[in-house]
PDB file of N, CA and C in Angstrom:
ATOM      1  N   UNK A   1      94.517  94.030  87.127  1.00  0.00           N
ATOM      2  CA  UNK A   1      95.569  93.063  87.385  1.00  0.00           C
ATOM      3  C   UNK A   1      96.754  93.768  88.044  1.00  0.00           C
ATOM      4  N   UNK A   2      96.972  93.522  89.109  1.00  0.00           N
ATOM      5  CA  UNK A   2      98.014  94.062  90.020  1.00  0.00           C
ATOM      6  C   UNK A   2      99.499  93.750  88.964  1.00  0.00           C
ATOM      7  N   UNK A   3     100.433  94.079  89.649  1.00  0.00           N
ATOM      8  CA  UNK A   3     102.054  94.159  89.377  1.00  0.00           C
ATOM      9  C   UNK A   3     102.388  93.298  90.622  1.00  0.00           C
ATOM     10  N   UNK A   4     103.506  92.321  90.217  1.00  0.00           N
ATOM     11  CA  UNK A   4     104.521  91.622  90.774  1.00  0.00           C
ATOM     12  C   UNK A   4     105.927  92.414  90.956  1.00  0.00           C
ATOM     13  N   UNK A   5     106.586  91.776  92.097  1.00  0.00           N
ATOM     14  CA  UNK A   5     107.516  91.807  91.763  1.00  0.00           C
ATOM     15  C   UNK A   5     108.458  90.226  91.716  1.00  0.00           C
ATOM     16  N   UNK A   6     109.942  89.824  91.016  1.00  0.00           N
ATOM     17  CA  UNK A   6     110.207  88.631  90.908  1.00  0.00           C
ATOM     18  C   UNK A   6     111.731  88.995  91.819  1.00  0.00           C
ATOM     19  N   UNK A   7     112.073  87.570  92.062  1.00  0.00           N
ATOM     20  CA  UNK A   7     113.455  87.062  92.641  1.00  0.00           C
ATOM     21  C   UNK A   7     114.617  88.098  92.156  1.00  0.00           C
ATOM     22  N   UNK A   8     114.173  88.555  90.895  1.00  0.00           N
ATOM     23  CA  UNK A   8     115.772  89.661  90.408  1.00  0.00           C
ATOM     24  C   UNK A   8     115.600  91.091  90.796  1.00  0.00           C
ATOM     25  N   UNK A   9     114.567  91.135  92.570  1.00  0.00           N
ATOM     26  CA  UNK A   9     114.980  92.612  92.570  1.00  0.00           C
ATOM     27  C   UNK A   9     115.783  92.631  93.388  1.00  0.00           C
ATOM     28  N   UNK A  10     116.738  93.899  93.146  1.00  0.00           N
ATOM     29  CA  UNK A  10     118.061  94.348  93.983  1.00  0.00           C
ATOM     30  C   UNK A  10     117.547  94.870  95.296  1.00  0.00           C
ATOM     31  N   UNK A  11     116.401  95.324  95.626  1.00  0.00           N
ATOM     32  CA  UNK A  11     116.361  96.217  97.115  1.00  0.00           C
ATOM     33  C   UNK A  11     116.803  97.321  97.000  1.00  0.00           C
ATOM     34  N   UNK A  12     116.841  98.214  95.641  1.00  0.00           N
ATOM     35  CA  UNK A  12     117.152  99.238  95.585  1.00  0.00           C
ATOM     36  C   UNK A  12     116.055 100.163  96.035  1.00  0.00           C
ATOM     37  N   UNK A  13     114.783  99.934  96.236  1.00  0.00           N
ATOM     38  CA  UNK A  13     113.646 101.129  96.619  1.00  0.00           C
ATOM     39  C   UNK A  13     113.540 102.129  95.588  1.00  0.00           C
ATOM     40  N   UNK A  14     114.116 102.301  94.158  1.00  0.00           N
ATOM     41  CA  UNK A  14     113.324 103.150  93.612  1.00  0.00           C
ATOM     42  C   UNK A  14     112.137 102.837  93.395  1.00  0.00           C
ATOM     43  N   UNK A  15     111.450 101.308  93.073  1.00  0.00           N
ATOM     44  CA  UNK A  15     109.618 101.269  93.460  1.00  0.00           C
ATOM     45  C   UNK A  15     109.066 101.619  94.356  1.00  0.00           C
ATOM     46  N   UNK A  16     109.692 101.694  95.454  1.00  0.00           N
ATOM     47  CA  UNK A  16     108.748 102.507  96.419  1.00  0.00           C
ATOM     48  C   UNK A  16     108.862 103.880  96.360  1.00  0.00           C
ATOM     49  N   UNK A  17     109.903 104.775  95.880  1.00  0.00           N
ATOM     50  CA  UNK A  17     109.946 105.968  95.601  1.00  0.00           C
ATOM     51  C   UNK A  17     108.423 106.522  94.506  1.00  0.00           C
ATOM     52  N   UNK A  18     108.593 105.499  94.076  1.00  0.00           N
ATOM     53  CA  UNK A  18     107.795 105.404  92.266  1.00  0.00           C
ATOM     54  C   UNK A  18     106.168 105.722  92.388  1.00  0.00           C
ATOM     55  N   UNK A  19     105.819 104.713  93.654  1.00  0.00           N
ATOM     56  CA  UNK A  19     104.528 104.276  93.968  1.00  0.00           C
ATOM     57  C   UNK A  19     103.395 105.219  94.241  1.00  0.00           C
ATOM     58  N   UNK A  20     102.445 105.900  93.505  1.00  0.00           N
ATOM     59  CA  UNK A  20     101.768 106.845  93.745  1.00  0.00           C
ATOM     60  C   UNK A  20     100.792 106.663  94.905  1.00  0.00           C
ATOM     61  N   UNK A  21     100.474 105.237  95.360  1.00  0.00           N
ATOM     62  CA  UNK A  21      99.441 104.926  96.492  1.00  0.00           C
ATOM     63  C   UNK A  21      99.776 104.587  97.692  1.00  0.00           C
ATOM     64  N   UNK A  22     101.303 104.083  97.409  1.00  0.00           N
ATOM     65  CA  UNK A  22     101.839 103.302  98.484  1.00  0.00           C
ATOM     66  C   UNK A  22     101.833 101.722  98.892  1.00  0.00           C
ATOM     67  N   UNK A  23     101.730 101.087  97.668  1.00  0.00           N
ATOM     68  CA  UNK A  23     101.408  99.904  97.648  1.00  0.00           C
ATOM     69  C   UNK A  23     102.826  98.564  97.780  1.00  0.00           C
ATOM     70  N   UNK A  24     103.644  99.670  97.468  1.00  0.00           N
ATOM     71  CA  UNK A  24     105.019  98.579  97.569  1.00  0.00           C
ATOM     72  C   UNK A  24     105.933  98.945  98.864  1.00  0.00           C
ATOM     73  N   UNK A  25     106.381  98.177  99.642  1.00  0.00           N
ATOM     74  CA  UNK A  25     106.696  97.749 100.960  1.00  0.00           C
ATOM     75  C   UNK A  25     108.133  97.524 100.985  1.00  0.00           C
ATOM     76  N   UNK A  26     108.895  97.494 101.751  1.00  0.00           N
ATOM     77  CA  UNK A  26     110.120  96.142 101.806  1.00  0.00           C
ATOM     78  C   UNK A  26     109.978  95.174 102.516  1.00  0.00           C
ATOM     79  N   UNK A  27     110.535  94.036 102.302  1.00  0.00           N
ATOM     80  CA  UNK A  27     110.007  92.535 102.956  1.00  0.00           C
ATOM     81  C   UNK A  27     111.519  92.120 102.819  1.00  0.00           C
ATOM     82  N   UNK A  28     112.124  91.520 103.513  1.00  0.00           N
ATOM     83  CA  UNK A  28     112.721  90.500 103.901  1.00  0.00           C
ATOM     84  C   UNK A  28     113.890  90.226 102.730  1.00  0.00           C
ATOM     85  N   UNK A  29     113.626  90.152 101.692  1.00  0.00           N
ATOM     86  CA  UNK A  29     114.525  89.752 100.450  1.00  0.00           C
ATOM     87  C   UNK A  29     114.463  90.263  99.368  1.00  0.00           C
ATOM     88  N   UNK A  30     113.220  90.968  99.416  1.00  0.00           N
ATOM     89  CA  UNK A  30     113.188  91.942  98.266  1.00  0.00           C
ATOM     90  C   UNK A  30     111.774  92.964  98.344  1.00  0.00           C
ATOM     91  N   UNK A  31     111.436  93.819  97.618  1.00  0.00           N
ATOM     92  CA  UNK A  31     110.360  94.413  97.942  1.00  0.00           C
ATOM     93  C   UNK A  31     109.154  93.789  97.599  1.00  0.00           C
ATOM     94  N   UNK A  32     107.662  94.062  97.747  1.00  0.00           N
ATOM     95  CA  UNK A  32     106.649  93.672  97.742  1.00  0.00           C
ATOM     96  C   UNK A  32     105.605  94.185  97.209  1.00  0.00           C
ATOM     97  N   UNK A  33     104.828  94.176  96.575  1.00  0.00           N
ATOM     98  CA  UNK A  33     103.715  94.874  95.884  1.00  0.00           C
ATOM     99  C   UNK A  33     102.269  94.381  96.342  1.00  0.00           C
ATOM    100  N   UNK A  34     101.167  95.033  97.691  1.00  0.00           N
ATOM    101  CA  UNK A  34      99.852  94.877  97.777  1.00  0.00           C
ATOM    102  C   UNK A  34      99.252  94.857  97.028  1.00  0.00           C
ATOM    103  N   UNK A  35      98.642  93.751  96.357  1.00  0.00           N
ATOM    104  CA  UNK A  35      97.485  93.904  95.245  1.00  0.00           C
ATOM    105  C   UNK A  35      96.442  94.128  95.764  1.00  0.00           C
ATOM    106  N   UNK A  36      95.540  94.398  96.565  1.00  0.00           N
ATOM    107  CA  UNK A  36      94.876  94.867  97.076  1.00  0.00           C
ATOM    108  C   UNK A  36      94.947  96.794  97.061  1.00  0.00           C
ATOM    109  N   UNK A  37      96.207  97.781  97.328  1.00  0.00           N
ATOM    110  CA  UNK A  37      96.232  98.707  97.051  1.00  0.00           C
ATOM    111  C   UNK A  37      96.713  99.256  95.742  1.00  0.00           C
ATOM    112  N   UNK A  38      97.098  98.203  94.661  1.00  0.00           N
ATOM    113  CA  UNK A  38      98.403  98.631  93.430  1.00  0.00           C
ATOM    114  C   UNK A  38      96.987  98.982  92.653  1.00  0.00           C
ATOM    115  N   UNK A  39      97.423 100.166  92.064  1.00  0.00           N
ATOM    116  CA  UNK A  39      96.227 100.965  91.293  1.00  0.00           C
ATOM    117  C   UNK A  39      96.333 100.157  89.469  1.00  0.00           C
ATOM    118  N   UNK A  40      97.206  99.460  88.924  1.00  0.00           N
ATOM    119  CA  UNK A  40      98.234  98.961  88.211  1.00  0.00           C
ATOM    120  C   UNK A  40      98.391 100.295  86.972  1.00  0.00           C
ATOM    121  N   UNK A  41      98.950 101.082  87.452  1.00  0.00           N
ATOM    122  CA  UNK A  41      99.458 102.404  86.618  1.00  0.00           C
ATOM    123  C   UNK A  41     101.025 102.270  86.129  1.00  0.00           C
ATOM    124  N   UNK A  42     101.545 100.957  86.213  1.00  0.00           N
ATOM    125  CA  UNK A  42     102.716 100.860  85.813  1.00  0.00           C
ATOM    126  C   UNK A  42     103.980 101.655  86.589  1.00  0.00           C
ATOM    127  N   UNK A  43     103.832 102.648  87.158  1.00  0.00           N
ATOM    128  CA  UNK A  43     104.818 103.380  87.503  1.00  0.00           C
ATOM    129  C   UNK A  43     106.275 102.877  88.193  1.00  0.00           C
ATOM    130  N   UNK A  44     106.086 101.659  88.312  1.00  0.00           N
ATOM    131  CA  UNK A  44     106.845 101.127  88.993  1.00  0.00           C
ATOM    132  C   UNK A  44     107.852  99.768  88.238  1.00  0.00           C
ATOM    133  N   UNK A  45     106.734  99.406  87.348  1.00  0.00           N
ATOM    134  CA  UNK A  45     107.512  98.583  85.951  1.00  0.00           C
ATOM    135  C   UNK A  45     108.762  99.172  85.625  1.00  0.00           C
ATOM    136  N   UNK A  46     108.266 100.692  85.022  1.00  0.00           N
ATOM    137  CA  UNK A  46     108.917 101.853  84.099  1.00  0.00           C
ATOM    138  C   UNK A  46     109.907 101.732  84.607  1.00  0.00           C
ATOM    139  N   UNK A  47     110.066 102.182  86.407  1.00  0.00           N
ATOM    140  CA  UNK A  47     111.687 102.851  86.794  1.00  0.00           C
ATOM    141  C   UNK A  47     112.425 101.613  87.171  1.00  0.00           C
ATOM    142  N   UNK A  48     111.992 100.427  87.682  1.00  0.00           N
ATOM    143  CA  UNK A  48     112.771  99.155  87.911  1.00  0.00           C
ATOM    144  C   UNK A  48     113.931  99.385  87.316  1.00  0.00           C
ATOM    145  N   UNK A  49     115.431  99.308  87.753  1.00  0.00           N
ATOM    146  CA  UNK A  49     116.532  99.016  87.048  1.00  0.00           C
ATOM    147  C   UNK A  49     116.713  97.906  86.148  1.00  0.00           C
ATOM    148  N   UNK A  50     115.869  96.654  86.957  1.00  0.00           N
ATOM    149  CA  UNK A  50     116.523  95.267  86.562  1.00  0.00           C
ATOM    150  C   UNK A  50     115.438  94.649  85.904  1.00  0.00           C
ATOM    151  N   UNK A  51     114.166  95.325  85.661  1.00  0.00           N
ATOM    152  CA  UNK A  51     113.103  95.046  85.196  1.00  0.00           C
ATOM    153  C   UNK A  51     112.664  93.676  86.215  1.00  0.00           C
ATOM    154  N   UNK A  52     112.486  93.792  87.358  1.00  0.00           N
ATOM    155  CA  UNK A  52     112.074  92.676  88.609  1.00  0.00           C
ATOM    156  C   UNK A  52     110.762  93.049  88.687  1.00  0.00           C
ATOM    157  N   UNK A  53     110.115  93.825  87.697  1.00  0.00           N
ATOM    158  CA  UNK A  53     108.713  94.239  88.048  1.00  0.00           C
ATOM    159  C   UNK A  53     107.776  93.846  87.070  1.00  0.00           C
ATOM    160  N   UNK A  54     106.529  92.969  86.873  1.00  0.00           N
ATOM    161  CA  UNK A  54     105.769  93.109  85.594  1.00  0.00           C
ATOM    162  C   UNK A  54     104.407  92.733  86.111  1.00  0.00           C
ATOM    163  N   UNK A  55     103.079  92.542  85.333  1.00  0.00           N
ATOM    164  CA  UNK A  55     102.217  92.353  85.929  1.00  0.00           C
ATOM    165  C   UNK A  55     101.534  90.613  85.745  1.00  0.00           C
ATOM    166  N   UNK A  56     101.014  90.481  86.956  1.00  0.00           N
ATOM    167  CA  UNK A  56     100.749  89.218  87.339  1.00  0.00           C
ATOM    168  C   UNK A  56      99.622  88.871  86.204  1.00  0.00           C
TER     169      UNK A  56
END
């Protein structure tokens, strides 16, 4: 089960810092998570500031 991300992320990019595969992007209004590449290792839940991250 992949990871989301929701409406309360800031665009700060520490998930993409986070991302061991490269699965999270920036898009337009906030960042993005490929479920197709998200390994779902959490790593990216963990460092969220605003917790905008959980799994689908």
């Amino acid at each position: 089960m992949a990871y989301k991300i929701d409406d309360n992320c800031i665009k700060c990019g520490a998930c993409q810092g986070e991302c061991p595969v490269g699965a999270i992007s920036e898009g337009d209004t906030m960042y993005v998570i490929d479920p197709d590449a998200c390994i779902d290792c959490g790593a990216c839940e963990a460092i969220c500031p605003v917790g905008a991250i959980s799994q689908e």
